[in-house]
N, C-alpha and C. Protein backbone atom coordinates (compact mmCIF):
# COMPACT_ATOMS: atom_id res chain seq x y z
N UNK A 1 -11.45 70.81 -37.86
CA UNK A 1 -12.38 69.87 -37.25
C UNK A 1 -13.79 70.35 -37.56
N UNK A 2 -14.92 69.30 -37.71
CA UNK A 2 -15.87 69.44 -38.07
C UNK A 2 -16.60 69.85 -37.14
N UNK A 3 -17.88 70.07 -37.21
CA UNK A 3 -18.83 69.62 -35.97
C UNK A 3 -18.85 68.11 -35.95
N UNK A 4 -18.52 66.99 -37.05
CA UNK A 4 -19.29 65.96 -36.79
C UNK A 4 -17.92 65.13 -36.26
N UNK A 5 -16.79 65.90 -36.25
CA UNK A 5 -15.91 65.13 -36.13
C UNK A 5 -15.02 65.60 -34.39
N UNK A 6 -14.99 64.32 -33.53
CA UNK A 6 -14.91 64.49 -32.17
C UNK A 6 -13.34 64.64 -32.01
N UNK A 7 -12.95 64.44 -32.96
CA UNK A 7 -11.12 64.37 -32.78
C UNK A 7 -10.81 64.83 -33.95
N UNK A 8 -9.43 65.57 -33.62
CA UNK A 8 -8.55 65.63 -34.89
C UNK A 8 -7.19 65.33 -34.74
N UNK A 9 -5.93 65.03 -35.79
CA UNK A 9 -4.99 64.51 -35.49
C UNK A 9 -4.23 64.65 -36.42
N UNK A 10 -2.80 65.24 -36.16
CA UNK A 10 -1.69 65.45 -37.28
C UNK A 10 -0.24 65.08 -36.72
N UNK A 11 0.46 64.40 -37.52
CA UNK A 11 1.61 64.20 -37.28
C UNK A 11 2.84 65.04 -38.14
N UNK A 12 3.44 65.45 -36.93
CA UNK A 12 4.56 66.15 -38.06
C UNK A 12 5.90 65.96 -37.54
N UNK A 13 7.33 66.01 -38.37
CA UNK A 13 8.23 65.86 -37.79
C UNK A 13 8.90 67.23 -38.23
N UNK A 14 10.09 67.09 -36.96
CA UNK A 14 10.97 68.19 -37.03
C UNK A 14 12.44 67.99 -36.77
N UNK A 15 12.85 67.38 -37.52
CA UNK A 15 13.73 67.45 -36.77
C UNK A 15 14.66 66.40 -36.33
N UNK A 16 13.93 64.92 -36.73
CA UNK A 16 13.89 63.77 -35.62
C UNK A 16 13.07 63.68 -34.36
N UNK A 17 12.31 64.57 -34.36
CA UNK A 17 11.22 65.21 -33.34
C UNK A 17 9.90 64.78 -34.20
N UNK A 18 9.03 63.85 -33.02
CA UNK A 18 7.81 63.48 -33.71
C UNK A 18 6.63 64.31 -33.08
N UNK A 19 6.11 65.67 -33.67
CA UNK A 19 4.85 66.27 -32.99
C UNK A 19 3.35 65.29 -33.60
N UNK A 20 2.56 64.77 -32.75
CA UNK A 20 1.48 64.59 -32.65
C UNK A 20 0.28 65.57 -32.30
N UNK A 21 -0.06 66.51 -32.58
CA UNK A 21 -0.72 67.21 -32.55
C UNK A 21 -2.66 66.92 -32.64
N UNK A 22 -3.23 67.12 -31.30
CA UNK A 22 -4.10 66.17 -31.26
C UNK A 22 -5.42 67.52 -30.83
N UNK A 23 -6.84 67.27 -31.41
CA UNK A 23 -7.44 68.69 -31.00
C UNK A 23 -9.57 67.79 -30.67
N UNK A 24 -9.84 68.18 -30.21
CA UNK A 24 -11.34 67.75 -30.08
C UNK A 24 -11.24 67.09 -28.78
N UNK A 25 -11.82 65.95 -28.66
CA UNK A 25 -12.04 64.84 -27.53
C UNK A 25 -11.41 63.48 -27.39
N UNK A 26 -11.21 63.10 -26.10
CA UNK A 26 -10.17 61.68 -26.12
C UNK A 26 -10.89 61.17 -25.35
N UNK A 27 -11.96 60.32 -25.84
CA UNK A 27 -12.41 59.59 -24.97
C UNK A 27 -12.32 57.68 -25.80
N UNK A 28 -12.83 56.63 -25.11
CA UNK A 28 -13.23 55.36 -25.25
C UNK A 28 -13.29 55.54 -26.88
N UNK A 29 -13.79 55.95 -27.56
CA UNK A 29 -14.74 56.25 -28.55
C UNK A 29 -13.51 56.62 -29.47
N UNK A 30 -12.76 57.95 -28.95
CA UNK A 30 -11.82 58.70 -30.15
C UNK A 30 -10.47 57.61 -29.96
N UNK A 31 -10.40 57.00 -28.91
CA UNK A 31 -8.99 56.32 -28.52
C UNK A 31 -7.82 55.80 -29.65
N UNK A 32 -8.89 55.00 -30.48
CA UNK A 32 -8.19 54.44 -31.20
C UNK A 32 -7.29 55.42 -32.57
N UNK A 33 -8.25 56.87 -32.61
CA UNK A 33 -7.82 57.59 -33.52
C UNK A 33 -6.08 58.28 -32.93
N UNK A 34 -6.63 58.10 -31.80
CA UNK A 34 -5.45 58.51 -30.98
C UNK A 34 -4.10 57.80 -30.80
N UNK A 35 -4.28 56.05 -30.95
CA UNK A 35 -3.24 55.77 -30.82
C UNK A 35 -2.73 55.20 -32.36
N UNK A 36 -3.55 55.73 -33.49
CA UNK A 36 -2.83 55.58 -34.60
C UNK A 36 -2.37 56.65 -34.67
N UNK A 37 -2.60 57.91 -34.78
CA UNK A 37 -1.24 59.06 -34.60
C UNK A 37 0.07 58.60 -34.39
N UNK A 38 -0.55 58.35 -32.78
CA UNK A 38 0.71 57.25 -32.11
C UNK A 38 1.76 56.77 -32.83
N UNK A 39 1.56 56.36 -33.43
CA UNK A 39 2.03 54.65 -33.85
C UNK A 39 2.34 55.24 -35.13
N UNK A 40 1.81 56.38 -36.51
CA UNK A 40 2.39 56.48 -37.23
C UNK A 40 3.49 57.16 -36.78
N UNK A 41 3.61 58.43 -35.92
CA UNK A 41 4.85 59.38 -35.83
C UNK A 41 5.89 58.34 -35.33
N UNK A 42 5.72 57.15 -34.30
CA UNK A 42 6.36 56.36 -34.03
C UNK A 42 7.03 55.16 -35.16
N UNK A 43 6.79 55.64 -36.08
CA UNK A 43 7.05 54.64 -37.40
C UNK A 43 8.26 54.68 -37.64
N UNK A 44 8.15 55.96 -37.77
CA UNK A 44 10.05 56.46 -38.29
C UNK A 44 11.03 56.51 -36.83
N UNK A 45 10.82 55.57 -35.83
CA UNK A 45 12.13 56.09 -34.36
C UNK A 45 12.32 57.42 -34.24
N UNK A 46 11.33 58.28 -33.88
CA UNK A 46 11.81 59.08 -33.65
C UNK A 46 12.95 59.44 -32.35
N UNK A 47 13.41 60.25 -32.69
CA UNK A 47 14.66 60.60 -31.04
C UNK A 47 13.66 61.35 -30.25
N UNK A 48 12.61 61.68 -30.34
CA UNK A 48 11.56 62.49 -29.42
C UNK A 48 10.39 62.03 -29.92
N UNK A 49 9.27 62.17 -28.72
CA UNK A 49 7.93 62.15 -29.40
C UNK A 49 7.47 63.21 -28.48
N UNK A 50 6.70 64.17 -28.85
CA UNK A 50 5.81 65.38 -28.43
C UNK A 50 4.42 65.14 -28.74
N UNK A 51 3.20 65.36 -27.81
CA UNK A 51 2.43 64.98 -27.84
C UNK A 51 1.53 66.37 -27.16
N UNK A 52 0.70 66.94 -28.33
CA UNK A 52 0.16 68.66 -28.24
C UNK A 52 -1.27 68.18 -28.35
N UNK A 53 -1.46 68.60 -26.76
CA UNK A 53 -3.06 68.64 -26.63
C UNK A 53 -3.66 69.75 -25.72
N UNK A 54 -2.92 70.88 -26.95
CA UNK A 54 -3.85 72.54 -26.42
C UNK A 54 -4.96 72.48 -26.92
N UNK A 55 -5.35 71.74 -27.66
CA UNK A 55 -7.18 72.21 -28.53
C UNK A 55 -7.67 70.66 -27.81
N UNK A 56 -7.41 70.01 -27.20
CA UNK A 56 -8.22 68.68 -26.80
C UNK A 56 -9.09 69.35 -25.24
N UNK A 57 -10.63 69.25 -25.79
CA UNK A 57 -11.70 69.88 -25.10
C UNK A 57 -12.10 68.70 -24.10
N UNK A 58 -11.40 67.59 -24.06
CA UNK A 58 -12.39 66.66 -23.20
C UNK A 58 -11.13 65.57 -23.00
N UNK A 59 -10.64 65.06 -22.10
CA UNK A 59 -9.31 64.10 -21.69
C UNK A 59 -9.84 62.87 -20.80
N UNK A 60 -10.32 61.99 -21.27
CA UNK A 60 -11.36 60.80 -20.55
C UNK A 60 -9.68 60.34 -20.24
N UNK A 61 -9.88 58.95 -19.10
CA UNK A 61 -9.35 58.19 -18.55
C UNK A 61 -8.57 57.27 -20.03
N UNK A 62 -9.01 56.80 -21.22
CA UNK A 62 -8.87 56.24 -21.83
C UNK A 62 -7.33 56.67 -22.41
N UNK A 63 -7.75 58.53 -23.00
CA UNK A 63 -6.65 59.07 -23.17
C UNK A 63 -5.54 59.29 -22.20
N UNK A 64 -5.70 59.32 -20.65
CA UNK A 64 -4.85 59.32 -20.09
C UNK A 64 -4.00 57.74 -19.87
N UNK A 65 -4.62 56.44 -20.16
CA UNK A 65 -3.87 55.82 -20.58
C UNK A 65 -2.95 55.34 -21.33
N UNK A 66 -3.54 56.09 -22.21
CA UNK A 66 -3.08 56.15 -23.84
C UNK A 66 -1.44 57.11 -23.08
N UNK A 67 -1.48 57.75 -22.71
CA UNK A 67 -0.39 58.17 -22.33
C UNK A 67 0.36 58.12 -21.26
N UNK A 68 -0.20 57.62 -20.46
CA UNK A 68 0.50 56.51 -19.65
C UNK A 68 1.48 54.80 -20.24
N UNK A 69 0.35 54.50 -21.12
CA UNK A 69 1.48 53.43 -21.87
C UNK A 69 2.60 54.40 -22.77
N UNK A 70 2.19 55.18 -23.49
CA UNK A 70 3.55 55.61 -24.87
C UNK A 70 4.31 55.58 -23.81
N UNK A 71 4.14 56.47 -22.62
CA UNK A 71 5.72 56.96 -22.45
C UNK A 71 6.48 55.46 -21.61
N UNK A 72 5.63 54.68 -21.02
CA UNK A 72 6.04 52.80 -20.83
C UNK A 72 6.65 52.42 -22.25
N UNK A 73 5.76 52.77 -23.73
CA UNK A 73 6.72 52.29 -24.51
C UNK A 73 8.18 52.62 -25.10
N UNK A 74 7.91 54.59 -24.71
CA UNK A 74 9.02 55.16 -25.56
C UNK A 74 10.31 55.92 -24.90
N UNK A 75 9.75 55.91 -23.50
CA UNK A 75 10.53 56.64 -22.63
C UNK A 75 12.18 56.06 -22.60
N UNK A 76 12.42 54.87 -23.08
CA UNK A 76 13.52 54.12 -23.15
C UNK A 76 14.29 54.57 -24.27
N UNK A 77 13.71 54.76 -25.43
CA UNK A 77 14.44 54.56 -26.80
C UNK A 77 14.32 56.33 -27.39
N UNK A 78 13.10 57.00 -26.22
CA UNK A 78 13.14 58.25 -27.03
C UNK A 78 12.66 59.58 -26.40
N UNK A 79 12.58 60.69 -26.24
CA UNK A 79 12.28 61.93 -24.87
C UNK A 79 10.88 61.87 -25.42
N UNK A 80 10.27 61.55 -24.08
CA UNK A 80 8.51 61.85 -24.65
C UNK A 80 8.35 63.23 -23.50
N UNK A 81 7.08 63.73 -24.43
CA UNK A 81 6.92 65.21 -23.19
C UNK A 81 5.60 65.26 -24.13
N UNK A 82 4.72 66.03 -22.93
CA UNK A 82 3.25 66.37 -23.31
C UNK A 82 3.30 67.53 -23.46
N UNK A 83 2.20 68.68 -23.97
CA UNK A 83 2.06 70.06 -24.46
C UNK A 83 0.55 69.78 -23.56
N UNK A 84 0.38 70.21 -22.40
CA UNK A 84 -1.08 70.45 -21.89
C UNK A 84 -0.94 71.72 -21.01
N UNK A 85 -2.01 72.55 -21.03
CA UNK A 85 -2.22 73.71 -20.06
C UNK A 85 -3.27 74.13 -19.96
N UNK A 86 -4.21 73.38 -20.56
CA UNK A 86 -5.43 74.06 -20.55
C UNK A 86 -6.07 72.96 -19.33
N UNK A 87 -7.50 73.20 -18.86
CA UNK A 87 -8.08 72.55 -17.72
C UNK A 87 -8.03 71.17 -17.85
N UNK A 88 -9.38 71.34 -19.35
CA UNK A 88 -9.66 69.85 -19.89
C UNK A 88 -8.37 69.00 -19.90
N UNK A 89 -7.29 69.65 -19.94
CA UNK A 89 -6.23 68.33 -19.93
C UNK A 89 -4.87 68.60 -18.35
N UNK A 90 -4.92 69.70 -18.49
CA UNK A 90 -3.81 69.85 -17.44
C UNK A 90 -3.89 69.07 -15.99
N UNK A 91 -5.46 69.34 -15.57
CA UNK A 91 -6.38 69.31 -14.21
C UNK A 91 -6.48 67.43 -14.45
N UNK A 92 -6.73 66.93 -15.50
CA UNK A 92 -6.92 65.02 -15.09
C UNK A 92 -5.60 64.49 -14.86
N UNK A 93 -4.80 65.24 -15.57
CA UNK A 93 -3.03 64.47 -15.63
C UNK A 93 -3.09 64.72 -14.60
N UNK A 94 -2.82 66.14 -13.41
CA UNK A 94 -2.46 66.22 -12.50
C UNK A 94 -3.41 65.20 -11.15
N UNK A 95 -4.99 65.44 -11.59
CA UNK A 95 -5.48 64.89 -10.43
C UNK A 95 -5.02 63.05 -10.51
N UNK A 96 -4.23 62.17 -11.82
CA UNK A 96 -3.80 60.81 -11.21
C UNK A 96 -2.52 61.06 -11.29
N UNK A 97 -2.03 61.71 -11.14
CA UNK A 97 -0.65 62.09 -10.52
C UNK A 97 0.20 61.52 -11.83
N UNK A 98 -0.30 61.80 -13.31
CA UNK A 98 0.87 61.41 -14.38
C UNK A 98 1.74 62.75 -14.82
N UNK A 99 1.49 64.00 -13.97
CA UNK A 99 2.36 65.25 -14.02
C UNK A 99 3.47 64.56 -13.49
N UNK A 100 3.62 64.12 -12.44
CA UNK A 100 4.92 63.26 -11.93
C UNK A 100 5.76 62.64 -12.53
N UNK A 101 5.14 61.57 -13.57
CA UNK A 101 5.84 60.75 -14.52
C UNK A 101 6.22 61.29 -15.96
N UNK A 102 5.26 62.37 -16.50
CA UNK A 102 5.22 62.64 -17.63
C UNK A 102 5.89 64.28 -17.48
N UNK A 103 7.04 64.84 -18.78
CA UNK A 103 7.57 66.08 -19.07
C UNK A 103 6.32 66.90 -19.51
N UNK A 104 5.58 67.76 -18.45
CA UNK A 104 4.71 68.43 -19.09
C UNK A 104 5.16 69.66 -19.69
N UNK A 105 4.73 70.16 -20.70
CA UNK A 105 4.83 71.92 -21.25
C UNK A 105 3.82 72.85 -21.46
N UNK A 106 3.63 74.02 -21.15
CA UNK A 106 2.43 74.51 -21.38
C UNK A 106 2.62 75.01 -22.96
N UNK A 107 3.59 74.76 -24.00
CA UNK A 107 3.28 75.42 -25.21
C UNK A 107 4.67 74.54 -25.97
N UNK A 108 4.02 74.19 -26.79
CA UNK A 108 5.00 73.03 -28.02
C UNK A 108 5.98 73.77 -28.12
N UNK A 109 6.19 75.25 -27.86
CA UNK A 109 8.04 75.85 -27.99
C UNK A 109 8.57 75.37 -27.00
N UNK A 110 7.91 75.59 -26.07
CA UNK A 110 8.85 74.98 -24.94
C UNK A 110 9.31 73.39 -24.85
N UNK A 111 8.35 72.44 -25.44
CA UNK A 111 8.42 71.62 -25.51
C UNK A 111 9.63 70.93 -26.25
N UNK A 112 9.17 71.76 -27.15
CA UNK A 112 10.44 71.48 -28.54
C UNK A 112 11.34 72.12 -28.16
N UNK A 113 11.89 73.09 -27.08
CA UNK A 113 13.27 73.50 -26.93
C UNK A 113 13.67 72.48 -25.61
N UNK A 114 13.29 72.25 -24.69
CA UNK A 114 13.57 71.22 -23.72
C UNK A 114 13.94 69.91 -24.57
N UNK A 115 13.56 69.50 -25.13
CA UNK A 115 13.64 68.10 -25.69
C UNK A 115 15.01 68.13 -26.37
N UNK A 116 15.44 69.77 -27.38
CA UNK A 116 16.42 69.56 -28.13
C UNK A 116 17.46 70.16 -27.68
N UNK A 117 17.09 70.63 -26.12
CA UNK A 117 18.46 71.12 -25.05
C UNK A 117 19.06 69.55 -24.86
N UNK A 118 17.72 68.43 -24.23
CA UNK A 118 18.28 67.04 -23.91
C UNK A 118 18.74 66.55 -24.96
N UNK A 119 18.74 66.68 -26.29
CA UNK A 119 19.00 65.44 -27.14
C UNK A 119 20.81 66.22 -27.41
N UNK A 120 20.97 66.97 -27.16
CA UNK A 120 22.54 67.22 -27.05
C UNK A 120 23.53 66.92 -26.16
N UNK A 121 22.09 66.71 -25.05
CA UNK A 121 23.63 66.39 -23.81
C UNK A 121 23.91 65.26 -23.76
């Protein structure tokens, strides 16, 4: 990531496992960069989508919608789980109560081993 650049974004698979790997800021502004990630790792069905936002410095309302809908879209057809532990993101999920709804992890191993304990049973 640049200085000039407020977001960054990589998609990778593993597996049948879709990591989105997301680093800078999620606000109004970056949203849309955010939900094309989205939407490409979601291209191929994945059987999981993982969604890693240890380097995301700033988690506006926008992004927490943004993840409030995927898992409305994917929670049916596929294991969604977040990677947050740091303030900027851990502290907004929890203060609108989407820790409740959403599989949080504090580190994409864990993430990625929970997901591929469930996709066996």
């Amino acid at each position: 990531m640049s200085a000039n650049d407020p977001i960054t974004t990589s998609v990778a698979h593993r597996d049948g496992i879709a990591v989105v790997t997301v680093g800078g800021e999620i606000d109004s502004f970056t949203a849309p960069v955010f939900e094309a990630a989205i939407a490409e790792a979601l291209a191929v069905d994945p059987t999981a989508l993982i969604i890693e936002l240890s380097t995301v410095t700033f988690l506006a309302s926008a992004g927490l919608q943004i993840l409030a809908a995927t898992h409305g879209k994917v929670s049916k057809s596929a294991h969604f789980t977040v990677v947050a532990k740091g303030p900027a993101t851990s502290r907004p999920i929890q203060l609108t109560g989407l820790d409740e709804t959403l599989d949080i992890y504090a580190t994409l191993d864990d993430a990625l081993t929970a997901v591929r304990i469930r996709l066996v049973q």
